[in-house]
N, C-alpha and C. Protein backbone atom coordinates (compact mmCIF):
# COMPACT_ATOMS: atom_id res chain seq x y z
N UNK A 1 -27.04 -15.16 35.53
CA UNK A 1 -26.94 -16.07 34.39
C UNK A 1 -26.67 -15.26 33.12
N UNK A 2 -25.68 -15.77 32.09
CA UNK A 2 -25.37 -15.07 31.16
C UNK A 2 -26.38 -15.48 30.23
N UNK A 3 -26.40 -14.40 29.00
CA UNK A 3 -27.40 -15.00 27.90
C UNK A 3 -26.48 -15.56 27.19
N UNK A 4 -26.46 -16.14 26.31
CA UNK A 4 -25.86 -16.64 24.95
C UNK A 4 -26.06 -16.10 23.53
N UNK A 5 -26.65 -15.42 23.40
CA UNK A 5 -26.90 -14.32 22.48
C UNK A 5 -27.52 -12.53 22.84
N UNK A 6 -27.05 -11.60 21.94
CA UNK A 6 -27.57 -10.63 22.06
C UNK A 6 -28.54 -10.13 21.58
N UNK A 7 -29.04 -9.10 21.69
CA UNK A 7 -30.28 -8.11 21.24
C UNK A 7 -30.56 -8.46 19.85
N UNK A 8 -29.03 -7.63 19.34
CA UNK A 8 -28.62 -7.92 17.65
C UNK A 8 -28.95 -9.32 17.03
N UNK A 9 -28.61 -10.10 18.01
CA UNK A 9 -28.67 -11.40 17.25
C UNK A 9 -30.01 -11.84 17.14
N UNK A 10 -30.74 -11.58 17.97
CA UNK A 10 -32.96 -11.32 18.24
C UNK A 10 -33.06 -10.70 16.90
N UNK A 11 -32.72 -9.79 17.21
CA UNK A 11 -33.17 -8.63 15.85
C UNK A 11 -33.12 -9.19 14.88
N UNK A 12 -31.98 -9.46 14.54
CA UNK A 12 -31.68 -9.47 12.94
C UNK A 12 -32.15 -10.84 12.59
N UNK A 13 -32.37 -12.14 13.28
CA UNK A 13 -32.71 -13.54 13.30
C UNK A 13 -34.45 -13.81 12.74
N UNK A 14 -34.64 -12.53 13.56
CA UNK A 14 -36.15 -12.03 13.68
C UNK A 14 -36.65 -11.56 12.77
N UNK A 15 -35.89 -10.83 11.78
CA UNK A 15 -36.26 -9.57 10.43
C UNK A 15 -35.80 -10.32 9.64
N UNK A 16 -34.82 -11.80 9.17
CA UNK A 16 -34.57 -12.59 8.52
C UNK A 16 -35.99 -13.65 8.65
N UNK A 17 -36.02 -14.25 9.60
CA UNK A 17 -37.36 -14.79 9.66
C UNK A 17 -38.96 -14.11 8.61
N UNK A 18 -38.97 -12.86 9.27
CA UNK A 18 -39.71 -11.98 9.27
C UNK A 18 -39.84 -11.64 7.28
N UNK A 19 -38.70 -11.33 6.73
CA UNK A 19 -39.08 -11.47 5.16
C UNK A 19 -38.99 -12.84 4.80
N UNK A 20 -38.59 -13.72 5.37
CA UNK A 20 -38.89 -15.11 4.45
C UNK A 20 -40.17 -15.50 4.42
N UNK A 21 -40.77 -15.56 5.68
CA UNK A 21 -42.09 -15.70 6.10
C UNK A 21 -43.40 -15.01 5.13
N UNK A 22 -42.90 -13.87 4.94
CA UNK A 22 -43.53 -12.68 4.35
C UNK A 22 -44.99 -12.57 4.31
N UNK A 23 -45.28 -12.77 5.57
CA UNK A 23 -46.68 -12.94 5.73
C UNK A 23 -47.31 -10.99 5.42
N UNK A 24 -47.26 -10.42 5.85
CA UNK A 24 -47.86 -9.16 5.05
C UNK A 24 -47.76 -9.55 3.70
N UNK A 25 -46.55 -9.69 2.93
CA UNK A 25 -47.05 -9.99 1.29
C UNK A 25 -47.98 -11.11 1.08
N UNK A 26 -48.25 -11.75 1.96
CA UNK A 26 -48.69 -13.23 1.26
C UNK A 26 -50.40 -12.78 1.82
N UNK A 27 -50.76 -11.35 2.62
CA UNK A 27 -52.04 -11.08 2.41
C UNK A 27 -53.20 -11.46 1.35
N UNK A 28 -52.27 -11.22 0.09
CA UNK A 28 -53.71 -10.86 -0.94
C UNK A 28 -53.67 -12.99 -0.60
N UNK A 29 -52.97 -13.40 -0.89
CA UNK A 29 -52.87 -15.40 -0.97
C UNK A 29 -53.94 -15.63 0.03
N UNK A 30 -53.80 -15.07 1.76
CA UNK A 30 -54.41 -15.47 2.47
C UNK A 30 -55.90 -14.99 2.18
N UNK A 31 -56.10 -13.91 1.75
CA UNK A 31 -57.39 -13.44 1.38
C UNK A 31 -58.20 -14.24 0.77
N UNK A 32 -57.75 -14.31 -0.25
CA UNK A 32 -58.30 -15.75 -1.44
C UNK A 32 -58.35 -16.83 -0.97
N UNK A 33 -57.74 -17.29 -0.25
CA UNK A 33 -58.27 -18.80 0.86
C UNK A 33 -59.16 -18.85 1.41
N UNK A 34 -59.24 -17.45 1.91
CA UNK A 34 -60.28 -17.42 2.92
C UNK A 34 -61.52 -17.30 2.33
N UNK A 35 -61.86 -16.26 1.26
CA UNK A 35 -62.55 -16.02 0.13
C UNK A 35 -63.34 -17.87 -0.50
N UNK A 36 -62.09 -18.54 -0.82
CA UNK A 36 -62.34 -19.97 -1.49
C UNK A 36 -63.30 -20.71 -0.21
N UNK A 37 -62.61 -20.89 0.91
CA UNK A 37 -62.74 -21.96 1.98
C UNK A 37 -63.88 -21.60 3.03
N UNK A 38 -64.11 -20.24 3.04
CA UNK A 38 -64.96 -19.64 3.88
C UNK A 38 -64.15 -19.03 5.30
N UNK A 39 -63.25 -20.14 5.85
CA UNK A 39 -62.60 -19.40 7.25
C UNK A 39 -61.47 -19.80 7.16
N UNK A 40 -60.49 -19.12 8.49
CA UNK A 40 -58.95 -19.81 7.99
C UNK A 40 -58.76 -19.31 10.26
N UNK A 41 -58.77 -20.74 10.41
CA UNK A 41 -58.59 -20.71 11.89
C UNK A 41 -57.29 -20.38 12.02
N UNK A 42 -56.94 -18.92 12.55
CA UNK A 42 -55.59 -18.69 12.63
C UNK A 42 -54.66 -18.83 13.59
N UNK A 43 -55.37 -19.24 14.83
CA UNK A 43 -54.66 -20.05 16.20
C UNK A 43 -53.88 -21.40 15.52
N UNK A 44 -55.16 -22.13 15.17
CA UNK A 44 -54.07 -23.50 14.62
C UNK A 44 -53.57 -23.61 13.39
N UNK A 45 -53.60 -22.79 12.63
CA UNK A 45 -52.54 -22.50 11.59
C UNK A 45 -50.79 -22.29 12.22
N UNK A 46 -51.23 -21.07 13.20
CA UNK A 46 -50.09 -20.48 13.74
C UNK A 46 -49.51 -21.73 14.72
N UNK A 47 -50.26 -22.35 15.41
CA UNK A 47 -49.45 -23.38 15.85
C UNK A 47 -48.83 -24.60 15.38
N UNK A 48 -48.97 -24.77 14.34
CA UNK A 48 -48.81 -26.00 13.56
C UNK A 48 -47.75 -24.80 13.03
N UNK A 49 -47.45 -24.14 12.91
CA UNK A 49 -46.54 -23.76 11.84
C UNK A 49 -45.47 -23.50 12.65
N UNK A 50 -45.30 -22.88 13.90
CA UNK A 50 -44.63 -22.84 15.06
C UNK A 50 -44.28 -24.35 15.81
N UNK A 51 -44.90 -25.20 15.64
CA UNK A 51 -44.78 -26.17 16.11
C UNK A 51 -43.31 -27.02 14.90
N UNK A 52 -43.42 -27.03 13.87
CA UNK A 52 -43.10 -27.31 12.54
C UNK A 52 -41.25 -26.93 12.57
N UNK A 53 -41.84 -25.27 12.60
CA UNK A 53 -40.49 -24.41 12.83
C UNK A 53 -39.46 -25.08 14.06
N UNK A 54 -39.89 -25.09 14.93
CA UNK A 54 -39.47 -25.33 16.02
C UNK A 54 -38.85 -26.59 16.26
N UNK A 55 -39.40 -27.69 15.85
CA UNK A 55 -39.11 -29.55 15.37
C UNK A 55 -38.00 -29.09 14.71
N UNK A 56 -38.01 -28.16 13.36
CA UNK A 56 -37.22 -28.05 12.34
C UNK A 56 -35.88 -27.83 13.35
N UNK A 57 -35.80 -26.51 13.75
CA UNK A 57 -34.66 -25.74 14.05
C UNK A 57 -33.59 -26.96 15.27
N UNK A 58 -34.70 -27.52 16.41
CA UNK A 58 -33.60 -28.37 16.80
C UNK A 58 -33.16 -30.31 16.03
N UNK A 59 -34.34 -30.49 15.44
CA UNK A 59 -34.00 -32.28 14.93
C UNK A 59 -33.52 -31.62 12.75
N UNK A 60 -33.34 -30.62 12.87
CA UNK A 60 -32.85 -30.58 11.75
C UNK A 60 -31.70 -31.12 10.80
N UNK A 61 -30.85 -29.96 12.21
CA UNK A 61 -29.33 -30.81 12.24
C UNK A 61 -28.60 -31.49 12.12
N UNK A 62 -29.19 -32.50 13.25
CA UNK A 62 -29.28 -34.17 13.21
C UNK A 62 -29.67 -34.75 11.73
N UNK A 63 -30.67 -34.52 11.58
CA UNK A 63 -31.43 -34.91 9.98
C UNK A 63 -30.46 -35.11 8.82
N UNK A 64 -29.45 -33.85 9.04
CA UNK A 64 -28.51 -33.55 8.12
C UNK A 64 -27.67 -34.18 7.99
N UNK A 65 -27.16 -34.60 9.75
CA UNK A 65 -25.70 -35.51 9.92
C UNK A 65 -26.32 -36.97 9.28
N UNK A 66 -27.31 -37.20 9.35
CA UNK A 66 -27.47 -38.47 9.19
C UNK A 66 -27.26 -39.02 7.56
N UNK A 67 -27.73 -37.88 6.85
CA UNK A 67 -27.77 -38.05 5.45
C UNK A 67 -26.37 -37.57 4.80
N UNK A 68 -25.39 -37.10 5.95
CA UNK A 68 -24.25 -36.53 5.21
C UNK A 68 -23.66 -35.18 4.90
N UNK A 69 -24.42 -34.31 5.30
CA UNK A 69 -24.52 -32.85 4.96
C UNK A 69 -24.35 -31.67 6.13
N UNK A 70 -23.08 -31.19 6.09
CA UNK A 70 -23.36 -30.23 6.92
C UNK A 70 -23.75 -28.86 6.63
N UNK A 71 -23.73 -28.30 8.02
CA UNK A 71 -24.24 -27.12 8.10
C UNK A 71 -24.22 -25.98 7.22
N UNK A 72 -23.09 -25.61 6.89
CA UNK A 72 -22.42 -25.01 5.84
C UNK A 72 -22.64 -24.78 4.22
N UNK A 73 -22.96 -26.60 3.86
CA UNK A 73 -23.57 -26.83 2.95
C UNK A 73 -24.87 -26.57 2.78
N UNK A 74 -25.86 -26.86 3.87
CA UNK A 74 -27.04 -26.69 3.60
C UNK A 74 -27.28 -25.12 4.19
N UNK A 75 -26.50 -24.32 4.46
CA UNK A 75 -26.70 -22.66 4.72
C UNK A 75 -26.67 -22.19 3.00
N UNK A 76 -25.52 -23.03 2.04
CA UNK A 76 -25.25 -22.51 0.70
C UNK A 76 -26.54 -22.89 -0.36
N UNK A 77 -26.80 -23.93 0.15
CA UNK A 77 -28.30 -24.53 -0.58
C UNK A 77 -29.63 -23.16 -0.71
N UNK A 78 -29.43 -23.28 1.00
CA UNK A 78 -30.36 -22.35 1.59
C UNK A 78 -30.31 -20.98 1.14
N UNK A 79 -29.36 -20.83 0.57
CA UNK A 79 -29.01 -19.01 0.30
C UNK A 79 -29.60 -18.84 -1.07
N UNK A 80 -29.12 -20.18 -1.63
CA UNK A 80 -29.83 -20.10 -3.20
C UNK A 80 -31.60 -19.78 -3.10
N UNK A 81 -31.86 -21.21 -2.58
CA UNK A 81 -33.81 -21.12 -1.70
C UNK A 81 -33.89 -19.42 -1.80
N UNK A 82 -33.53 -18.67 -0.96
CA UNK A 82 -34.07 -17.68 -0.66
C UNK A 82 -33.60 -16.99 -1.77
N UNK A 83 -32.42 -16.59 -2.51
CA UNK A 83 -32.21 -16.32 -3.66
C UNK A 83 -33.50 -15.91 -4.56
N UNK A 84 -34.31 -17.24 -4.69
CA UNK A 84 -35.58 -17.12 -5.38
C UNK A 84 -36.49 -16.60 -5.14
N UNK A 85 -36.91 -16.79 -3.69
CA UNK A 85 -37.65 -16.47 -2.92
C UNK A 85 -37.70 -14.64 -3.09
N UNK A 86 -36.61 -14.23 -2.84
CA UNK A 86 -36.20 -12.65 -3.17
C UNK A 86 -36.89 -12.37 -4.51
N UNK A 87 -36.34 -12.90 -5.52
CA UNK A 87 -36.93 -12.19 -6.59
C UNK A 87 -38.07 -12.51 -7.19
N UNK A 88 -38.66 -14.11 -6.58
CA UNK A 88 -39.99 -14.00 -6.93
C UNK A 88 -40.81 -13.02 -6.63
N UNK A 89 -40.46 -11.74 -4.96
CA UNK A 89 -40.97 -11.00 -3.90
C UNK A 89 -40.67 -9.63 -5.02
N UNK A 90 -39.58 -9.53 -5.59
CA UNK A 90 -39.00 -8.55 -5.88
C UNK A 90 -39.66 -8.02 -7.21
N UNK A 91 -40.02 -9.53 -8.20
CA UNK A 91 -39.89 -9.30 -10.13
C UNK A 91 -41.76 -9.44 -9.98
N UNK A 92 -41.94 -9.85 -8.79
CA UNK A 92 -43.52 -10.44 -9.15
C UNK A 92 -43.97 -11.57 -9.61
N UNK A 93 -42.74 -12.56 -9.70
CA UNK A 93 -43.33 -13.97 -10.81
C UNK A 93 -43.16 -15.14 -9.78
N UNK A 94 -44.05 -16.04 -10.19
CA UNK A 94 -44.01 -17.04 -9.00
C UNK A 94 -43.22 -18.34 -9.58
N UNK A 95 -42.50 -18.96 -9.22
CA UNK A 95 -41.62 -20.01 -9.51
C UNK A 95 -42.00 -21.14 -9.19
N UNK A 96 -43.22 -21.19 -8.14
CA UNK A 96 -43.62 -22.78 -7.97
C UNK A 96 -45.32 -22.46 -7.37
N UNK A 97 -46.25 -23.71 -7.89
CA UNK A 97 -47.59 -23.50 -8.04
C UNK A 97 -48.09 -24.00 -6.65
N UNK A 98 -49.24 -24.00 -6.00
CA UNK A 98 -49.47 -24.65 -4.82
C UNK A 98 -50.80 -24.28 -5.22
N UNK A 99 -52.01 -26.03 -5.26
CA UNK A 99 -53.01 -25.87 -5.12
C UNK A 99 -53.55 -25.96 -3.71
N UNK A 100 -54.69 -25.22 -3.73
CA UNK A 100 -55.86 -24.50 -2.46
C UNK A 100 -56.47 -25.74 -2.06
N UNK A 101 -56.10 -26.75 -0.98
CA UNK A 101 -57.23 -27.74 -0.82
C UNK A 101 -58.78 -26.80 0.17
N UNK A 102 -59.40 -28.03 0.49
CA UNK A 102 -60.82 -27.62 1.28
C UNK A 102 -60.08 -26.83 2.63
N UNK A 103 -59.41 -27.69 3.40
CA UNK A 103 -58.87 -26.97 4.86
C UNK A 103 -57.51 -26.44 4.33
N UNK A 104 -57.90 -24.98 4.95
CA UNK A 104 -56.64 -24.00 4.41
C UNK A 104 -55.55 -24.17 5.37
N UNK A 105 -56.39 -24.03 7.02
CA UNK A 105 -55.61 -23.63 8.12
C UNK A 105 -54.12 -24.59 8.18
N UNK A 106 -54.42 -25.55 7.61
CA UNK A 106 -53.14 -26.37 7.91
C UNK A 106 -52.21 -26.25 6.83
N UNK A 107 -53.24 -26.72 5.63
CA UNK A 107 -52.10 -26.80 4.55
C UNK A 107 -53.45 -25.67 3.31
N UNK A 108 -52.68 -25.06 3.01
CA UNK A 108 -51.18 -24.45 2.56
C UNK A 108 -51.20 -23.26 4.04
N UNK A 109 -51.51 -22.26 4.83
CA UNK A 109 -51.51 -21.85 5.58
C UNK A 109 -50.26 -22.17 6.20
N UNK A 110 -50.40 -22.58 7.05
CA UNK A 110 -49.12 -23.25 8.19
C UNK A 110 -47.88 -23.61 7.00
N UNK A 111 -48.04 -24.79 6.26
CA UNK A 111 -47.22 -25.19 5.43
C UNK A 111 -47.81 -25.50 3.88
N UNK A 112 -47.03 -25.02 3.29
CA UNK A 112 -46.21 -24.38 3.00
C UNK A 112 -45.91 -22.72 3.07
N UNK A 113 -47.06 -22.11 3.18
CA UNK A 113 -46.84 -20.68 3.36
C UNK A 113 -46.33 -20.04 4.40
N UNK A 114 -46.42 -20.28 5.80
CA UNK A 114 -45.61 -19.90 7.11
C UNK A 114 -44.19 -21.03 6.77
N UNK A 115 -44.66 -22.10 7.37
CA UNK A 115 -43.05 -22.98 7.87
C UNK A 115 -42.84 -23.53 6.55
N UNK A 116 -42.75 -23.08 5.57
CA UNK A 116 -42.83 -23.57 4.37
C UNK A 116 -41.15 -24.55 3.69
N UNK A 117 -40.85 -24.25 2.87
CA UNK A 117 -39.29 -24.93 2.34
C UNK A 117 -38.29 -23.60 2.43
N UNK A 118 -38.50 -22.88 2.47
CA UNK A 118 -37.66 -21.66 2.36
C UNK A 118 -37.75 -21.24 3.77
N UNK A 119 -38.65 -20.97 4.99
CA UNK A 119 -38.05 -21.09 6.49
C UNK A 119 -37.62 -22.55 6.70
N UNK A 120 -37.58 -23.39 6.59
CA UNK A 120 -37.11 -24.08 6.91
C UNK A 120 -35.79 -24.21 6.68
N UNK A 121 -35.20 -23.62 5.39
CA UNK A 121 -34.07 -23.88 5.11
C UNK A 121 -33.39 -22.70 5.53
N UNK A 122 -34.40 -21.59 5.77
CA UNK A 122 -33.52 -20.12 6.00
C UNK A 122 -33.16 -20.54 7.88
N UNK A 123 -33.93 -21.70 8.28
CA UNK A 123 -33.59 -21.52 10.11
C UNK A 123 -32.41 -22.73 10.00
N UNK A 124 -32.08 -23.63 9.36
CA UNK A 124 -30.87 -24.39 8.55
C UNK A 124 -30.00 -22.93 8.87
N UNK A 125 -29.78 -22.67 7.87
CA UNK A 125 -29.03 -21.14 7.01
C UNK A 125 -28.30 -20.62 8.34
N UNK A 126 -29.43 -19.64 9.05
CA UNK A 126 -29.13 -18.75 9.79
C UNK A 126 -28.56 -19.66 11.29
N UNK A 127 -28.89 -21.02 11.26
CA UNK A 127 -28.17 -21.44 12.83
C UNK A 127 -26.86 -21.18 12.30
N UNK A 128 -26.77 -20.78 11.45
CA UNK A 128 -24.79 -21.38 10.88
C UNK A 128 -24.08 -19.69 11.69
N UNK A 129 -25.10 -18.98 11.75
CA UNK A 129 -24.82 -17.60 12.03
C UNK A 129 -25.14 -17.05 13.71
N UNK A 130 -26.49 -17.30 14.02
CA UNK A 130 -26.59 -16.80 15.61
C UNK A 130 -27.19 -18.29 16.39
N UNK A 131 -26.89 -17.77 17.80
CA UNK A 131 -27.36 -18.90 18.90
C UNK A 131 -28.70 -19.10 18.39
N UNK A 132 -28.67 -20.31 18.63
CA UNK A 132 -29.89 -21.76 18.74
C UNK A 132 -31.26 -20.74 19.49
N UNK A 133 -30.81 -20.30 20.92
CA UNK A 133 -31.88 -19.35 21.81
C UNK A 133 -32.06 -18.47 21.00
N UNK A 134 -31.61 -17.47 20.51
CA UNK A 134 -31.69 -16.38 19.64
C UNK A 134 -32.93 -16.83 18.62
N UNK A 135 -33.03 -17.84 17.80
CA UNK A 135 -33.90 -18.43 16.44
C UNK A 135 -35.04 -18.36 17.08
N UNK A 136 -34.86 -19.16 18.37
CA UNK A 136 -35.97 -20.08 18.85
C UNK A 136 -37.16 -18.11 19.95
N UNK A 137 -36.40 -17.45 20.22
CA UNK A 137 -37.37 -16.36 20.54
C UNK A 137 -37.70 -15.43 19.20
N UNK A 138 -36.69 -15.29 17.73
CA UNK A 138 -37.04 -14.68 16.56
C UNK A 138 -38.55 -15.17 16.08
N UNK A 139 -38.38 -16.65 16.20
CA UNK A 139 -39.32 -17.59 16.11
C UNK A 139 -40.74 -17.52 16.50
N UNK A 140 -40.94 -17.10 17.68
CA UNK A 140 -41.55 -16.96 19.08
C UNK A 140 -42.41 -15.14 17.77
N UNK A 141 -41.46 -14.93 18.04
CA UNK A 141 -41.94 -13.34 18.26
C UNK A 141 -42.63 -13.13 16.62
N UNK A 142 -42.32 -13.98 15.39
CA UNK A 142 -42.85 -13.86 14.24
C UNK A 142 -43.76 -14.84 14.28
N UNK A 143 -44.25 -15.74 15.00
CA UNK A 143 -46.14 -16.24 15.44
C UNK A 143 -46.38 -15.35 15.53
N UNK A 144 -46.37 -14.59 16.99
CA UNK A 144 -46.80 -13.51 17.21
C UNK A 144 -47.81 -12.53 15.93
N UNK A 145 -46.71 -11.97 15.31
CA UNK A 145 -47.18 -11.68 14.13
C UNK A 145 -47.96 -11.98 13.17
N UNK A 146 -47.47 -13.37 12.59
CA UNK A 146 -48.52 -14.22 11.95
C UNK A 146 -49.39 -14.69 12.61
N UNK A 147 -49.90 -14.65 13.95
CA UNK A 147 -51.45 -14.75 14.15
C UNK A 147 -51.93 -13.55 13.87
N UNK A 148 -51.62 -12.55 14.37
CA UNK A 148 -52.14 -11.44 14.52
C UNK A 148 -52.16 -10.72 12.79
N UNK A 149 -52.13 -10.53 12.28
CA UNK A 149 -51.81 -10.90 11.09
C UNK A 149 -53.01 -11.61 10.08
N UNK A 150 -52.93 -13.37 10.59
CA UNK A 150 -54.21 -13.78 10.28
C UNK A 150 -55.66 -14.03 11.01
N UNK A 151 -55.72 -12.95 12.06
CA UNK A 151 -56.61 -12.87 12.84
C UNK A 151 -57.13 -11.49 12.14
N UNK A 152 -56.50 -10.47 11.48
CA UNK A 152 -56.85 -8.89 11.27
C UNK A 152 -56.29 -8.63 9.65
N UNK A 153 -56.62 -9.84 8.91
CA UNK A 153 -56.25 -9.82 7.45
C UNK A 153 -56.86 -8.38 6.87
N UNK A 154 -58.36 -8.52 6.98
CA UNK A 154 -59.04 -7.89 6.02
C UNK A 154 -58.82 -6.33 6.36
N UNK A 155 -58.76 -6.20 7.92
CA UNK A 155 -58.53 -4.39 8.48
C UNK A 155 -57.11 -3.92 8.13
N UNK A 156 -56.23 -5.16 7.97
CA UNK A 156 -54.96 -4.54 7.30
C UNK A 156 -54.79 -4.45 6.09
N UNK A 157 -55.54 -5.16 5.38
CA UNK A 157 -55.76 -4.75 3.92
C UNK A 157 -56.37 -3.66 3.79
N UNK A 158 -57.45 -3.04 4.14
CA UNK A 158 -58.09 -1.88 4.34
C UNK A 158 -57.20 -0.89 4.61
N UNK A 159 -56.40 -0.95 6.07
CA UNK A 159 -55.26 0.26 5.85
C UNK A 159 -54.37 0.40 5.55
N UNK A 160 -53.53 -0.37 4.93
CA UNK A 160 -52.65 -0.32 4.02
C UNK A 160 -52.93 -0.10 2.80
N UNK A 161 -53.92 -0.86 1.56
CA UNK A 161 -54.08 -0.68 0.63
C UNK A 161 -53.23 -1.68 -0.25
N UNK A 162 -53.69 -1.65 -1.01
CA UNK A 162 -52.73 -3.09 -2.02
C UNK A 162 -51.46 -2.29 -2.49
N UNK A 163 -51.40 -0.84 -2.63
CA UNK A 163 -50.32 -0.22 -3.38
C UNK A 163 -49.36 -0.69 -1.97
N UNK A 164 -49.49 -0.44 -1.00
CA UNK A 164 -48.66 -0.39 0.10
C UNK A 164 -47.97 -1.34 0.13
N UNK A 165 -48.63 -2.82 0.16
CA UNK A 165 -48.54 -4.29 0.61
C UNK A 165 -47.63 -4.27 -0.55
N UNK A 166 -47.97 -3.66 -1.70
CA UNK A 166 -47.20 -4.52 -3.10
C UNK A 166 -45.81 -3.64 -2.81
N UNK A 167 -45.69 -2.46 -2.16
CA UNK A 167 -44.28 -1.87 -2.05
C UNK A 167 -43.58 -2.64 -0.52
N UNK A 168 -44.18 -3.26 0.14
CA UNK A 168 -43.62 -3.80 1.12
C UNK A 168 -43.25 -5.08 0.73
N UNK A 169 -43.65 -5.99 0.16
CA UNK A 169 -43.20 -7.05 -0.86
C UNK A 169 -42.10 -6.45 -1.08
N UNK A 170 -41.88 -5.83 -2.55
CA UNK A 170 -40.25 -4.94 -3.05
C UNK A 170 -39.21 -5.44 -2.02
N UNK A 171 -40.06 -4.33 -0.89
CA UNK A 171 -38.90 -3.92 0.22
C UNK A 171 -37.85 -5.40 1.23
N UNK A 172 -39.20 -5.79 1.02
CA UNK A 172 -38.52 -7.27 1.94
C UNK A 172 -37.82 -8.06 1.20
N UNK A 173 -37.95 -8.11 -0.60
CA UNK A 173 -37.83 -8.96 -1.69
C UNK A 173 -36.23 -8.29 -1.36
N UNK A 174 -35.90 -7.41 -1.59
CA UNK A 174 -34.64 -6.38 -1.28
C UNK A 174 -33.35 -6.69 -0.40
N UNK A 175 -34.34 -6.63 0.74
CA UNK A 175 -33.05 -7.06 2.01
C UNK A 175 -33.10 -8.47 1.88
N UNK A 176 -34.24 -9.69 1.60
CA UNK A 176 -33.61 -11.06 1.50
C UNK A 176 -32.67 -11.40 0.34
N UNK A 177 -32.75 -10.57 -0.50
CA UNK A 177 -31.95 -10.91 -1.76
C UNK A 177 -30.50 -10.60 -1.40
N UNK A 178 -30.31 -9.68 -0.38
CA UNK A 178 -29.00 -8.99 0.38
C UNK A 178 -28.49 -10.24 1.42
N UNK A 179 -30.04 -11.18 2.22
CA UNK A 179 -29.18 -11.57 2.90
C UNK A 179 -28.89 -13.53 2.82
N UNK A 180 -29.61 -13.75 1.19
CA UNK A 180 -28.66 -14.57 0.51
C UNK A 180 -27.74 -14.54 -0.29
N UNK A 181 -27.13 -13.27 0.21
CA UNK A 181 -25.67 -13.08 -0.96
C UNK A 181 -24.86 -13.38 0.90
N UNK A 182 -24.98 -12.50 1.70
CA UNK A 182 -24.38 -12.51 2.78
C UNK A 182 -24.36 -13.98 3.13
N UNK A 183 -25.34 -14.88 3.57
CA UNK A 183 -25.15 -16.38 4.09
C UNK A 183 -24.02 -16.68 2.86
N UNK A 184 -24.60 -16.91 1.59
CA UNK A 184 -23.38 -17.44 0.27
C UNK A 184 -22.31 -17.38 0.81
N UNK A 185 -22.08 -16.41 0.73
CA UNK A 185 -20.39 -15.58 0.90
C UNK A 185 -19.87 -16.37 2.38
N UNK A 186 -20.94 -16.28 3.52
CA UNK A 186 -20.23 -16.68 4.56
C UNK A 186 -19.68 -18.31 4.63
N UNK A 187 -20.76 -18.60 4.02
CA UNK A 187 -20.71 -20.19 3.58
C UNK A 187 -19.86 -21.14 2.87
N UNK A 188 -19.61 -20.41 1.98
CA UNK A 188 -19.02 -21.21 0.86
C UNK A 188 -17.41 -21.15 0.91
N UNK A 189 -16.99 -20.15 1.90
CA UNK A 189 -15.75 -19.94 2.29
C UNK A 189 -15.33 -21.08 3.34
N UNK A 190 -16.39 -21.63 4.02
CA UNK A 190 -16.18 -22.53 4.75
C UNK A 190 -15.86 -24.17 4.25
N UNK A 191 -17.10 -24.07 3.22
CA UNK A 191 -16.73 -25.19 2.24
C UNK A 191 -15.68 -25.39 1.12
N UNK A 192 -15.04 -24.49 0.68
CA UNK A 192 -13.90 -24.55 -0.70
C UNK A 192 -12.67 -24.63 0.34
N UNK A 193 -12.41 -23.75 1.86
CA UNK A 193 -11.41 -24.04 2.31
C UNK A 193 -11.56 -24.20 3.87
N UNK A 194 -12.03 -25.22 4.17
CA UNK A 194 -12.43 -25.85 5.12
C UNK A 194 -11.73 -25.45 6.52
């Protein structure tokens, strides 16, 4: 049986995922929830947010045709989304507020902070670019992470250190800002000359 995507296309689907998500930066956020709320169940955070992602990536589409909008268009939308997303990661300033209710694990946790408006629109974005299978194991493999992640908050804060976390922010703020110029560009060529 052949695959339908390659390694490359895992990879890079995966490390796009992987800074939008930006769950290492969004440490000190999760800290303070947990701090506010007392606990932050990170099994069903992670599944609700995986669950979310996943709805998204295949009834998205559809969603789109129905309202009028294709793919293309909403990859150019999406490039902007992350646009921000980059330099909020990058300048340090936050562009939109989200209050802390009583239960973290779901909301803000899961959503908006994991499957938030910006993966959602970056798994929009990036179908325009690799196989459907490809998203859906990138997907797979950044739970992974974000449980593990919010299962071992406080020991990774400990060895990393906040100087670290705040230069890994930068770093990710960096390559997403690179790879909403790249979707743009691929995008919008599709839309001005069809």
């Amino acid at each position: 049986m052949e695959l339908d995507f390659t390694f490359n296309d895992v990879l890079s689907a995966t490390l796009i995922l992987f800074a939008v998500i930006d769950i290492l930066g969004n440490i000190p956020v999760v800290l303070d929830l947990r701090r506010k709320s007392g606990s932050i169940d990170a099994g069903r955070a992670t599944l609700v947010a995986l669950l979310l992602m996943v709805a998204f990536l295949f009834v998205g589409e559809n969603l789109l045709k129905i309202i009028g909008i294709d793919v293309n268009s909403f990859a150019v939308a999406g490039s902007i989304v992350i646009l921000f997303i980059a330099l909020e990661m990058i300048l340090g300033i936050q562009l939109h507020k989200t209050k802390a209710p009583k239960t973290v694990s779901i909301v803000p946790i899961a959503f908006p902070l994991i499957a938030g408006a910006g993966t959602l629109t970056t798994l929009l974005s990036i179908r325009a670019e690799y196989p459907r299978s490809a998203i859906l194991i990138a997907i797979c493999i950044n739970m992974i992470v974000v449980y593990l992640v919010l299962k071992l908050t406080k020991p990774i804060e400990r060895f990393f250190g906040e100087g670290v976390i705040s230069v890994l922010e930068k770093v990710f703020g960096v390559i997403l800002l690179a790879i909403a110029v790249k979707l743009f560009g691929a995008n919008i060529s599709q839309i001005i000359l069809p």
